[in-house]
Each structure stands twice: as structure tokens, then as C-alpha cells.
C-alpha atoms as a PDB file:
ATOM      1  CA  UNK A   1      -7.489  -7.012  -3.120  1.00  0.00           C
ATOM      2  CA  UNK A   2     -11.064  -6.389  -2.445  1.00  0.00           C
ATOM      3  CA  UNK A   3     -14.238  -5.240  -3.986  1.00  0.00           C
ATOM      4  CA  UNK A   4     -15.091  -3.094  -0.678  1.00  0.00           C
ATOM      5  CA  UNK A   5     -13.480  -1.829   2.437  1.00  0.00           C
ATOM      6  CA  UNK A   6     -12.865  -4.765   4.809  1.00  0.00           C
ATOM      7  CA  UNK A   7     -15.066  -4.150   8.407  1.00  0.00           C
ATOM      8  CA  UNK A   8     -12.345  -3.255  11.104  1.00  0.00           C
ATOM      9  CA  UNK A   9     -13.953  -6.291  13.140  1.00  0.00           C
ATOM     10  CA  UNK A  10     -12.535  -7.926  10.255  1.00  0.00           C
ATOM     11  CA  UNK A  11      -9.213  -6.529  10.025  1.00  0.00           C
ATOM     12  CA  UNK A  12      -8.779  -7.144  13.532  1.00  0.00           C
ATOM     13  CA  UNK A  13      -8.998 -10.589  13.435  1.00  0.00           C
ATOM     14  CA  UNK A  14      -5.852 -12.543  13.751  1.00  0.00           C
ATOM     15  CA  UNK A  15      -6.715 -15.572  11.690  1.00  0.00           C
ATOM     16  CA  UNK A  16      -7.682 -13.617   8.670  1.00  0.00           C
ATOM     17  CA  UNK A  17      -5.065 -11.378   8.975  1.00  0.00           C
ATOM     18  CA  UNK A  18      -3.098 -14.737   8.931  1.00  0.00           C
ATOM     19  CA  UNK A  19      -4.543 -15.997   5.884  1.00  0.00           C
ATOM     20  CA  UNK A  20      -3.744 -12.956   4.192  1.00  0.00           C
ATOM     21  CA  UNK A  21      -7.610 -11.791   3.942  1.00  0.00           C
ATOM     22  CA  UNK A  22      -7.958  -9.222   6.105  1.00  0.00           C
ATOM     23  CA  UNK A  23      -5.341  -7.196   4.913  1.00  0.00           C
ATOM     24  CA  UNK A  24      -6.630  -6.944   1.758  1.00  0.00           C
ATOM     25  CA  UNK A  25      -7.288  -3.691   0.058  1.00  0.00           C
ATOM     26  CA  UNK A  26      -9.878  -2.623  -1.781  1.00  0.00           C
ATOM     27  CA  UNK A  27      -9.107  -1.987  -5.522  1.00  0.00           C
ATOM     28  CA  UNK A  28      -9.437   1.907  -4.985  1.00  0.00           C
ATOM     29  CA  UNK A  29      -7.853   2.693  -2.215  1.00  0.00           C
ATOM     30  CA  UNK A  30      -4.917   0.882  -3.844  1.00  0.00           C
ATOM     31  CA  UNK A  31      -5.401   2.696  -6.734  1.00  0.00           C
ATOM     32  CA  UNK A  32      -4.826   5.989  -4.783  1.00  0.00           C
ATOM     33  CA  UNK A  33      -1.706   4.986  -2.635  1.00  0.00           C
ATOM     34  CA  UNK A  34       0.285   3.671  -5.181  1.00  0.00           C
ATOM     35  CA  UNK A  35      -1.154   7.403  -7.252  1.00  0.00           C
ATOM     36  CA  UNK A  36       0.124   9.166  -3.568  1.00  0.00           C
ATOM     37  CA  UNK A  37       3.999   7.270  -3.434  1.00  0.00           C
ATOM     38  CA  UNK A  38       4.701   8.482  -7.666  1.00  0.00           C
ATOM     39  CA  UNK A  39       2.809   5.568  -9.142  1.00  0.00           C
ATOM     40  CA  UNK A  40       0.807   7.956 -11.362  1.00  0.00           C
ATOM     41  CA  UNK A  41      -0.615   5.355 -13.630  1.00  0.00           C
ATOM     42  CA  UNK A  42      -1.024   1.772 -11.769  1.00  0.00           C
ATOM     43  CA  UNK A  43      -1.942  -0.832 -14.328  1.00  0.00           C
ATOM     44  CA  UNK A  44      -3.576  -4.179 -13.510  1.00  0.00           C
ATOM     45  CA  UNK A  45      -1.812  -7.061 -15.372  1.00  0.00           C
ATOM     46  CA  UNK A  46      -3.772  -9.844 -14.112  1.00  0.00           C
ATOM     47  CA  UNK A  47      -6.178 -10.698 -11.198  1.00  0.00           C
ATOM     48  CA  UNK A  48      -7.799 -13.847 -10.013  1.00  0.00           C
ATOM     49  CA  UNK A  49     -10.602 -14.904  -7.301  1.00  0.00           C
ATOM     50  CA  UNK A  50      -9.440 -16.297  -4.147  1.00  0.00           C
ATOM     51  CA  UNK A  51     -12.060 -19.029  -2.957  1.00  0.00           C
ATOM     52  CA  UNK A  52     -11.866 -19.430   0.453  1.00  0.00           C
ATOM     53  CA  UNK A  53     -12.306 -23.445   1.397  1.00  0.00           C
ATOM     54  CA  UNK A  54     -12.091 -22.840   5.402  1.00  0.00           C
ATOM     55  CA  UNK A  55     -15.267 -23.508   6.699  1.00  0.00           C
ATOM     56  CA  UNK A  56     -14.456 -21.646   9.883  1.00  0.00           C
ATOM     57  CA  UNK A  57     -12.736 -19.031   8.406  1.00  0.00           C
ATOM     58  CA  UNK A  58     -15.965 -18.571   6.460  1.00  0.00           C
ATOM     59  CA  UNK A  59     -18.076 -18.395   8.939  1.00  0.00           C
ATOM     60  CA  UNK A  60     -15.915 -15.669  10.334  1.00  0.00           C
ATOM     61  CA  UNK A  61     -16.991 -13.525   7.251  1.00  0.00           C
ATOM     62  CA  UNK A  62     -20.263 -14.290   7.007  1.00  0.00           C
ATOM     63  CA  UNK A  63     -21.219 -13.894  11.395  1.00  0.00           C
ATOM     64  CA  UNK A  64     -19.657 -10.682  10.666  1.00  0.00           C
ATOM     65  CA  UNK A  65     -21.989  -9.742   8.097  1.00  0.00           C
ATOM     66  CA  UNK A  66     -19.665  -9.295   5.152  1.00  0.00           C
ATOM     67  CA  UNK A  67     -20.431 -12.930   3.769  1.00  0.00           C
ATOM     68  CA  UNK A  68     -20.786 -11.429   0.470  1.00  0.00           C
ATOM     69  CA  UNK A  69     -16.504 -10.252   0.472  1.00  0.00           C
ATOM     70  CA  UNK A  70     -14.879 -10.984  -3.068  1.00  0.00           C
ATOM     71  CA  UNK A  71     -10.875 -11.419  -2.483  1.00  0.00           C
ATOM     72  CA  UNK A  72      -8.454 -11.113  -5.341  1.00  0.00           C
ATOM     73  CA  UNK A  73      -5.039 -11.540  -6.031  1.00  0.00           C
ATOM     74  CA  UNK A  74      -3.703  -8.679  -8.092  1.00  0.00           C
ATOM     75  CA  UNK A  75      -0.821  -8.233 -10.404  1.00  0.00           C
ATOM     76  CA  UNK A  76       0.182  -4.593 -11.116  1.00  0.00           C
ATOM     77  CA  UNK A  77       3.077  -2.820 -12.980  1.00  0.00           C
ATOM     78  CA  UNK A  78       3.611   0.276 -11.668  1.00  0.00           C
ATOM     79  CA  UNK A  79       6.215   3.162 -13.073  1.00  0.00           C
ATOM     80  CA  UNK A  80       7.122   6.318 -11.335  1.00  0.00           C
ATOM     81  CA  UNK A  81       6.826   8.480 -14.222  1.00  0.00           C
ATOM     82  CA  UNK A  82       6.923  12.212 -14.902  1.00  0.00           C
ATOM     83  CA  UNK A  83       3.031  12.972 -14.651  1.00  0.00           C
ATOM     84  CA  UNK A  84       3.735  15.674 -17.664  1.00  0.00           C
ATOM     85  CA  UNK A  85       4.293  12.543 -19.758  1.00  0.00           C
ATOM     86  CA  UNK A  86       0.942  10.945 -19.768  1.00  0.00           C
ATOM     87  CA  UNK A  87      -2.251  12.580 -20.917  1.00  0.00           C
ATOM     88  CA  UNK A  88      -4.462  13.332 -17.745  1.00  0.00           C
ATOM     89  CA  UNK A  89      -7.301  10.998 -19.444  1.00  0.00           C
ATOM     90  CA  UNK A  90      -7.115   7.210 -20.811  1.00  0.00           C
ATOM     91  CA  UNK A  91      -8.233   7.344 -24.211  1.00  0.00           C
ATOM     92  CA  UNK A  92      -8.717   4.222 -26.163  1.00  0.00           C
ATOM     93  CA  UNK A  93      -7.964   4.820 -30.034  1.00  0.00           C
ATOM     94  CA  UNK A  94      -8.065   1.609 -31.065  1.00  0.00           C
ATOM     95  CA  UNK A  95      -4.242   1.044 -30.835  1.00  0.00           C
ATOM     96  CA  UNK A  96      -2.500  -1.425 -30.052  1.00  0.00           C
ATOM     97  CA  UNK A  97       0.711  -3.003 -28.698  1.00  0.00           C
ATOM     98  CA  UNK A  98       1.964  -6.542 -29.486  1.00  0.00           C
ATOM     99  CA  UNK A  99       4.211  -7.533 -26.613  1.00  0.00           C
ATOM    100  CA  UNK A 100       7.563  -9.391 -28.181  1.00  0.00           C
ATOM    101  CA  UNK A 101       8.834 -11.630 -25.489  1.00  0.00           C
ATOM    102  CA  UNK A 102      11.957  -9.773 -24.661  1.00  0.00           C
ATOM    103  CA  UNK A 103      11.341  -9.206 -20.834  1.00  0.00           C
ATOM    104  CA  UNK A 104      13.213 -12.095 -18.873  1.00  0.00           C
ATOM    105  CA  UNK A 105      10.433 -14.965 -17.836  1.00  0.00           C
ATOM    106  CA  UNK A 106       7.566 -12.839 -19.178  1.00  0.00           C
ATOM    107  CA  UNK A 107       7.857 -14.092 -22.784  1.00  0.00           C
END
């Protein structure tokens, strides 16, 4: 994922697209497809920076001027869920869940 759109000069290009860069999307506009195909409440798990240690692909970026492009990798669990089931806003209560371990080679 990304912190912005990706340029289309960008996206065109067949090494990034190769290293899995330019076909990133940006954390939004995932947000809103998986909302569009039933995933009414996508919820990020885990993310982590991808540092990018090609020189050339690098330079690729930055000659483009989008040097300043932040790449993730994203973990998400999405549910299709009846949207009359959630509230329509996120409220934070203080509560809390304790996960148990009982999900197979998530415990």
C-alpha cells in the first residue's frame, strides 16, 4: 500500500510493476474497494515499511518526482457482514478484547 496515489508514469513502468511497487494502492482507495465488494468494515492487522535497496529502481522514483513514495505491506481482515450489524461510527469505549489463541497459526 501507499501513502498517495502512485503517478501513472509510475504505474506504467514495467520494472516497478515487477517489484510489486507500482501496483500499490493507496491506503484509501483500498479502503473504499474492499467497502464497494461487501467488506463494510476493513481492519488493518499489521503493516510494515518496504525499504527499497535498488539503486536504480530508486532513481526511477525519485526522476519521476515522487522520491518522497512510502510503500507498505498491509495485513487486513476483512468480513462481509450485514451493514445493519455494525454501528455507522467507530466508537472507542475503552473496551477491550483479549485474543485467546484459538485461531489455527495465529496463537
Amino acid at each position: 500500500q501507499n501513502h498517495r496515489r502512485i503517478a501513472q508514469e509510475l504505474r506504467d513502468d514495467e520494472v516497478l510493476w515487477g517489484e510489486c511497487l507500482s501496483g500499490a494502492l493507496y491506503w484509501n482507495d483500498f479502503h473504499h474497494l474492499a467497502k464497494k465488494c461487501g467488506f463494510i468494515d476493513p481492519r488493518l492487522v499489521d503493516d510494515s515499511v518496504i525499504t527499497i535497496n535498488n539503486k536504480a529502481v530508486q532513481d526511477t522514483i525519485t526522476q519521476s518526482g515522487s522520491g518522497n513514495l512510502e510503500f507498505y505491506s498491509a495485513t487486513y481482515r476483512l468480513f462481509k457482514l450485514d451493514d445493519t450489524k455494525l454501528d455507522p461510527m467507530c466508537e472507542d469505549y475503552g473496551q477491550a478484547v483479549i485474543y485467546t489463541g484459538t485461531i489455527p497459526r495465529f496463537e
